[in-house]
C-alpha atoms as a PDB file:
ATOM      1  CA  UNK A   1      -0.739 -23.885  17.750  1.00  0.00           C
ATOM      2  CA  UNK A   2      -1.034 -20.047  16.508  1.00  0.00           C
ATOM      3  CA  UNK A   3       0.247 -19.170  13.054  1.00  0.00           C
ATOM      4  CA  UNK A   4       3.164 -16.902  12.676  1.00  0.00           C
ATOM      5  CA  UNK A   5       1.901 -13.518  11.605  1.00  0.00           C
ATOM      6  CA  UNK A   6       3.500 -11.246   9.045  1.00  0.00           C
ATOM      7  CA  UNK A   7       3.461  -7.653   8.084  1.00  0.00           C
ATOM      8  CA  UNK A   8       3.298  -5.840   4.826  1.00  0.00           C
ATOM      9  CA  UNK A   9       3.423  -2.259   3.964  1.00  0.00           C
ATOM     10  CA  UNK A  10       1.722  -0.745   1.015  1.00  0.00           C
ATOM     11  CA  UNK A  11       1.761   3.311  -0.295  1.00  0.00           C
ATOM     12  CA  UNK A  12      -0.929   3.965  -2.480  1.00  0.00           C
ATOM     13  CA  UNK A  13      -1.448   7.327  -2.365  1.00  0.00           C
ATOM     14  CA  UNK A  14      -3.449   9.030   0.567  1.00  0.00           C
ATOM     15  CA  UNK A  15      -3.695   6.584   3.663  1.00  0.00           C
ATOM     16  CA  UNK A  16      -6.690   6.878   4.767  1.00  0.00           C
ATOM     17  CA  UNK A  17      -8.701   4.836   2.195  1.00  0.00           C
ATOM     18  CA  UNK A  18      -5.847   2.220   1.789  1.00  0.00           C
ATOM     19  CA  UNK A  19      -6.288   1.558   5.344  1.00  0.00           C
ATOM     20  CA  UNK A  20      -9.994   0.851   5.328  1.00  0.00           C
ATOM     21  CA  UNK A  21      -9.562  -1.614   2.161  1.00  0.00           C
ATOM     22  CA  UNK A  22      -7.059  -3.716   4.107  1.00  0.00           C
ATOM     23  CA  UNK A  23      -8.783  -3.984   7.457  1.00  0.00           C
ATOM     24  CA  UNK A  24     -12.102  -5.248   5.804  1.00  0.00           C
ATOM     25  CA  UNK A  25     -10.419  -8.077   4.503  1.00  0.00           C
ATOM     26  CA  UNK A  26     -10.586 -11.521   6.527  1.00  0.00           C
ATOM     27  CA  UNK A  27      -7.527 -12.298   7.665  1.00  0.00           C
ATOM     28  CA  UNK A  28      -5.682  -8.967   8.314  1.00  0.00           C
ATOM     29  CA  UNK A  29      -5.047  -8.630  12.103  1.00  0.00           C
ATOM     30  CA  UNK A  30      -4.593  -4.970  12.639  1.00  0.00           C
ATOM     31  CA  UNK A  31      -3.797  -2.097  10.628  1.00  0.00           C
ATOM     32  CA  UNK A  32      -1.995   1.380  11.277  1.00  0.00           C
ATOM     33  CA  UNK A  33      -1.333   4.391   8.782  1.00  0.00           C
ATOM     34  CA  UNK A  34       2.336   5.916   8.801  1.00  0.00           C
ATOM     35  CA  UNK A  35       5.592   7.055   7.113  1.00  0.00           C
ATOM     36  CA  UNK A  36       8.360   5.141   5.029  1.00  0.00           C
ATOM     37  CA  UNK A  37      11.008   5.861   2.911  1.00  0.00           C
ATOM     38  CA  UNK A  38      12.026   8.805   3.933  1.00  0.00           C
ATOM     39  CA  UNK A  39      14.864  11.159   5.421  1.00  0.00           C
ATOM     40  CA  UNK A  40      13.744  12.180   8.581  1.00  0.00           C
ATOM     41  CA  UNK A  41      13.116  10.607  12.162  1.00  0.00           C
ATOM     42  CA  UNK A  42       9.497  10.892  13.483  1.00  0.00           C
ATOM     43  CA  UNK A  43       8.503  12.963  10.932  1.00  0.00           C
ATOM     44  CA  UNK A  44       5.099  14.657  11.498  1.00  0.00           C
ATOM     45  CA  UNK A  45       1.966  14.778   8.716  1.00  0.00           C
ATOM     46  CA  UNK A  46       2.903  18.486   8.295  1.00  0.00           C
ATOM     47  CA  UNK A  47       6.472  17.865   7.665  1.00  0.00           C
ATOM     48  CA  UNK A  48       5.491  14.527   5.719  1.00  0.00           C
ATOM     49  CA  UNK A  49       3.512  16.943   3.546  1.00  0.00           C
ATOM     50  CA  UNK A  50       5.804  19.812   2.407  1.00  0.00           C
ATOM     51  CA  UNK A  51       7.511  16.464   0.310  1.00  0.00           C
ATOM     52  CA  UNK A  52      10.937  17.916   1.921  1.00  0.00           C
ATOM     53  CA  UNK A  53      11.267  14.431   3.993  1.00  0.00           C
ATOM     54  CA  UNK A  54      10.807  12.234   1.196  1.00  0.00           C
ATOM     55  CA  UNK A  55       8.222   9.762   2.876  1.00  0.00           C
ATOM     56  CA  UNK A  56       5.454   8.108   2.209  1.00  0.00           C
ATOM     57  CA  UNK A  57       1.739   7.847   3.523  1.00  0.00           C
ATOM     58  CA  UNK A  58       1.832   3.841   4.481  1.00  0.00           C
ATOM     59  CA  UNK A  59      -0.117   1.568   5.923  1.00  0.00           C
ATOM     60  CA  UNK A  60       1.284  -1.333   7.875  1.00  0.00           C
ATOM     61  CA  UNK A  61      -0.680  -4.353   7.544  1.00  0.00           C
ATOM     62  CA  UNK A  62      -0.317  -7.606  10.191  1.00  0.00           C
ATOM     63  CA  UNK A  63      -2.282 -10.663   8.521  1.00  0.00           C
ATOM     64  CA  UNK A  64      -2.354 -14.101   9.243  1.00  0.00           C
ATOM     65  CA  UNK A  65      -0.884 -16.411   6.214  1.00  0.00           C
ATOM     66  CA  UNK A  66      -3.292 -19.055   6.537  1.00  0.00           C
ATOM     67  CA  UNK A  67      -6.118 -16.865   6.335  1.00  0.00           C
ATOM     68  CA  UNK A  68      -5.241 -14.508   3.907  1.00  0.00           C
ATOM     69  CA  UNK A  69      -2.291 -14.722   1.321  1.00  0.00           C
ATOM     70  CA  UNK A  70      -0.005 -12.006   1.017  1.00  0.00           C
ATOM     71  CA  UNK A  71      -0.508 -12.485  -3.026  1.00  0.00           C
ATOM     72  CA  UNK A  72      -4.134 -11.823  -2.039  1.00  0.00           C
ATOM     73  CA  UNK A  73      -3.033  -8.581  -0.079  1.00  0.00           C
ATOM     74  CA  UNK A  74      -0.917  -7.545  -3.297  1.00  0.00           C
ATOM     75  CA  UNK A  75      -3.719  -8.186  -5.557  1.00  0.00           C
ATOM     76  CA  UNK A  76      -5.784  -5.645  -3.704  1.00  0.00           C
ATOM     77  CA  UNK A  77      -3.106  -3.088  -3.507  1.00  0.00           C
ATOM     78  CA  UNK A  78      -2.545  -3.003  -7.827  1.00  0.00           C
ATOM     79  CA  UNK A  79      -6.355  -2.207  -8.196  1.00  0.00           C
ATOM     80  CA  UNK A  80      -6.892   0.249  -5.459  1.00  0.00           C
ATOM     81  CA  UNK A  81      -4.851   2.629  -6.576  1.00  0.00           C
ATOM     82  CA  UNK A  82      -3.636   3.662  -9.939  1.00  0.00           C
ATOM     83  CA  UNK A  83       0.048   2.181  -9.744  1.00  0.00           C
ATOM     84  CA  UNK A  84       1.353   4.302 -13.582  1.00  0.00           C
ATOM     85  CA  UNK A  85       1.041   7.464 -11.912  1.00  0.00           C
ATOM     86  CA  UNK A  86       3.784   9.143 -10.736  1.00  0.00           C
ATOM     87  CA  UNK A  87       3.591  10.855  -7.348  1.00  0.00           C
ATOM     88  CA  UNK A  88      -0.338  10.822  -7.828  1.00  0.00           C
ATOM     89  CA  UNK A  89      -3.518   9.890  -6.796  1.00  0.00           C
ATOM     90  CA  UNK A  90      -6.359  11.868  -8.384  1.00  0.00           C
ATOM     91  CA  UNK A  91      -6.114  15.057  -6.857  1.00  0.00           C
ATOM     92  CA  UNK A  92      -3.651  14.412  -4.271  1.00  0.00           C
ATOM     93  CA  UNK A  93       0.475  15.267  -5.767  1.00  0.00           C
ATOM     94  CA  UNK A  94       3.330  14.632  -4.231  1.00  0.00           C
ATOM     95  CA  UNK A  95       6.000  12.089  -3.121  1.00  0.00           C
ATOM     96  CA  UNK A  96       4.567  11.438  -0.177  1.00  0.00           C
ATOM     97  CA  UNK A  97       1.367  10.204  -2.265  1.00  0.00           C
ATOM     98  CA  UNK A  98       3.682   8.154  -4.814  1.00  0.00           C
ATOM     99  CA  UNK A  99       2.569   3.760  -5.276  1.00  0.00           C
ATOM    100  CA  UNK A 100       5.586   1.924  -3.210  1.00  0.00           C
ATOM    101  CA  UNK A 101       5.668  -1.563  -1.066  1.00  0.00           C
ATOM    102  CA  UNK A 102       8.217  -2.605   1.347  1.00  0.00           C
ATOM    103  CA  UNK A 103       8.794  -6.255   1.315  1.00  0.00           C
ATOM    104  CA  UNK A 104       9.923  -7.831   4.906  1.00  0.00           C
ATOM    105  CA  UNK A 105      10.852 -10.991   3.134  1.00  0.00           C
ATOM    106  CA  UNK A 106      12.696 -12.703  -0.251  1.00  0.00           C
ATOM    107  CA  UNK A 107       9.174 -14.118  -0.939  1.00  0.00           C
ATOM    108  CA  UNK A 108       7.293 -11.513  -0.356  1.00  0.00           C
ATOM    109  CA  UNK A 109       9.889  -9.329  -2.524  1.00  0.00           C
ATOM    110  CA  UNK A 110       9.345 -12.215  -5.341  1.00  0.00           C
ATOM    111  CA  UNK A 111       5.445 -11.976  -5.431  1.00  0.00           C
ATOM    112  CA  UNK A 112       5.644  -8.556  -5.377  1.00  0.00           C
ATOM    113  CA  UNK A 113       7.842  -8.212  -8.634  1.00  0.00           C
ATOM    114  CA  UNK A 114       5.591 -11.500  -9.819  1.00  0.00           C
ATOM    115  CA  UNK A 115       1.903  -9.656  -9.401  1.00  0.00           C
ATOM    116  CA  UNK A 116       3.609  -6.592 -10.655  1.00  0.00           C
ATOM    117  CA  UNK A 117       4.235  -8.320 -14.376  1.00  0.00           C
ATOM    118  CA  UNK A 118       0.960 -10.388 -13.618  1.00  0.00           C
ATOM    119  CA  UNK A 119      -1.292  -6.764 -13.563  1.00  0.00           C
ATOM    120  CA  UNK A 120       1.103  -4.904 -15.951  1.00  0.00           C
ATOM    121  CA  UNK A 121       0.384  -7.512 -18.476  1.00  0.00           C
ATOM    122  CA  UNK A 122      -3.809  -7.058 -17.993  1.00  0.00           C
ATOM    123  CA  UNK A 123      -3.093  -3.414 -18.194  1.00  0.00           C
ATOM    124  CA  UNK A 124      -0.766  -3.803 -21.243  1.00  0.00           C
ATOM    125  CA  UNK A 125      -3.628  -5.660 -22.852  1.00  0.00           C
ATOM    126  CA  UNK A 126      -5.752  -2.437 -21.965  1.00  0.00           C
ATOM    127  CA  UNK A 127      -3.302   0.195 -23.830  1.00  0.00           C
ATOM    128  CA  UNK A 128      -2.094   1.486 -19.962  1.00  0.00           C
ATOM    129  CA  UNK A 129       1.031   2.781 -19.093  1.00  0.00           C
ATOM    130  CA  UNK A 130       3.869   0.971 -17.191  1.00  0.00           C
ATOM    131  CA  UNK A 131       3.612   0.579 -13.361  1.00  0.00           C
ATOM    132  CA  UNK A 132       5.752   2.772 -11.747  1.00  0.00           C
ATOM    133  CA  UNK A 133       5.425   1.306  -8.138  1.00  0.00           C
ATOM    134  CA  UNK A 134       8.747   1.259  -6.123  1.00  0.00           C
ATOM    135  CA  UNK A 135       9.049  -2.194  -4.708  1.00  0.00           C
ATOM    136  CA  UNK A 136      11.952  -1.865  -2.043  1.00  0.00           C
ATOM    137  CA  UNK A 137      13.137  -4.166   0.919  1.00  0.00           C
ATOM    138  CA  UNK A 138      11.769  -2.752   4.374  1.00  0.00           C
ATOM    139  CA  UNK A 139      15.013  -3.707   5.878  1.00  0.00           C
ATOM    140  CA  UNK A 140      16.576  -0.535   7.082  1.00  0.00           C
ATOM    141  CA  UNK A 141      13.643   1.999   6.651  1.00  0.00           C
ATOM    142  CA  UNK A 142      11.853   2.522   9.994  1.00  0.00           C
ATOM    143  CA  UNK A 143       8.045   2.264   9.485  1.00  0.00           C
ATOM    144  CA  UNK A 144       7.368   5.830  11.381  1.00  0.00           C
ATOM    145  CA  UNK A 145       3.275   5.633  12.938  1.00  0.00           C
ATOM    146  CA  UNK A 146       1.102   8.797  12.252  1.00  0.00           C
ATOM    147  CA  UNK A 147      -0.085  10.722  14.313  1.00  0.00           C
ATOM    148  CA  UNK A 148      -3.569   9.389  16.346  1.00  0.00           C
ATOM    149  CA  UNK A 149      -6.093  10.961  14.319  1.00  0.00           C
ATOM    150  CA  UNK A 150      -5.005   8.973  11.028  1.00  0.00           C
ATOM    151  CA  UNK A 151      -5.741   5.901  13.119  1.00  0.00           C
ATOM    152  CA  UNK A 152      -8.486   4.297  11.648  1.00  0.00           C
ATOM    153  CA  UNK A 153      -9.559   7.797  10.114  1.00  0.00           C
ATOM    154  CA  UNK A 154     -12.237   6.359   7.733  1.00  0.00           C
ATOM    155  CA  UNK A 155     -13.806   4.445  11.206  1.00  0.00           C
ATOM    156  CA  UNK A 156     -13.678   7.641  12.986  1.00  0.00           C
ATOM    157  CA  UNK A 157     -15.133   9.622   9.904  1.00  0.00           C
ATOM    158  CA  UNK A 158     -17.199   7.751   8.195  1.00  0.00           C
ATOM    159  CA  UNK A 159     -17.701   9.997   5.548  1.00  0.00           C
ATOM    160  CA  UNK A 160     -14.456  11.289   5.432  1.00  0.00           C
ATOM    161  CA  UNK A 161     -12.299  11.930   1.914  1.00  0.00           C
ATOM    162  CA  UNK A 162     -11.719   8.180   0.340  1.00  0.00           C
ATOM    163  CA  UNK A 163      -9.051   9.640  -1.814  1.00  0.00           C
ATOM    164  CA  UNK A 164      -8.237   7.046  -4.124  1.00  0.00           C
ATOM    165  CA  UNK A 165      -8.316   6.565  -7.644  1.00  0.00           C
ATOM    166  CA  UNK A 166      -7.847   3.394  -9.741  1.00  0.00           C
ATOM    167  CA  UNK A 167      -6.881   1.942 -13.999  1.00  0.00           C
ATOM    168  CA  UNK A 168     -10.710   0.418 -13.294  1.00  0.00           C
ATOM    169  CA  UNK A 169      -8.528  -2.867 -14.896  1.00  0.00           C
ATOM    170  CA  UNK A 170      -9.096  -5.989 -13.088  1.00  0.00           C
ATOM    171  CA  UNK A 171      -6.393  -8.023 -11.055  1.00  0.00           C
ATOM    172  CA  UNK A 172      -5.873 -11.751 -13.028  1.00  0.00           C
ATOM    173  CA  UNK A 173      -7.113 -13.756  -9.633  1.00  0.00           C
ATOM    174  CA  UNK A 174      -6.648 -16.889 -11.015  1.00  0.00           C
ATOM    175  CA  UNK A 175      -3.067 -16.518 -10.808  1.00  0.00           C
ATOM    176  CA  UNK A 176      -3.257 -16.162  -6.817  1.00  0.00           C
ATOM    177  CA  UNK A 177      -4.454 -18.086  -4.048  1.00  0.00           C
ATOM    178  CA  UNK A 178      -6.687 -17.090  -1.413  1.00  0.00           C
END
């Protein structure tokens, strides 16, 4: 019997880092790097970039449920980026660099919102400011792929530009499975 796999999608800021944290993870199937949330179809990098189409940088993550949670998935998404900042991530500005998931489920929209007040209460606790994170239902928006060089950029380049900041606060594990 095979388990019924799911998919997530996660902005954090620059794709290309995001990406790498996700596939290392046991229990993510695949990965791929692309564009959400925005105004135009198959928008390119370029046009993704001049912030006129109103995406953002994703990454689409397939996982199997019984290996890996998608509270799990969530919990590495608050601390890999720095969810308070506001179309930012360190040095890259922008909307298409802005903190955002896409739920394709009620209960993935419900742990979202839940690990959202779980890690704005540790960073309350740390005199940080609010999570501004959109947290939207994928239904409707059309996960666009990027182009093949963003594939898997950080396996192509090893050594290639990380890009991502973080509050250096601490997801509350306890309060997830695995």
């Amino acid at each position: 019997m095979t388990s019924q796999m799911q998919t997530a999608y996660f902005a954090t800021g620059c794709f290309w880092g995001a990406e790498r944290r996700f596939w290392q993870l046991t229990g993510v199937i695949s990965t791929s790097v692309g564009y959400m949330g925005g105004s135009k179809s198959e928008p390119t990098y370029e046009e993704v970039c001049t912030g006129k189409t109103a995406h953002a940088e994703i990454v689409e993550v397939i996982f199997d449920p019984t290996q890996i949670s998608y509270q799990r998935l969530l919990a590495e998404f608050w601390v890999m980026h720095d969810p308070t900042s506001l179309n930012q991530q360190g040095g890259d500005i922008g909307t298409q660099y802005r903190s955002a998931i896409f739920t394709t489920t009620e209960l993935q929209m419900h742990e979202a919102l839940l690990t959202r007040d779980a890690y704005q209460s540790e960073l309350n606790k740390n005199a940080m400011p609010q999570i501004v994170s959109e947290i939207l239902p994928a239904a409707g928006i059309k996960y666009w792929p990027a182009e093949e060089y963003h594939q898997k950029y950080l396996a192509k380049n090893p050594n290639g530009y990380d890009c991502h900041s973080s509050t250096g606060v601490a997801f509350p594990m306890e309060l997830i499975g695995s």
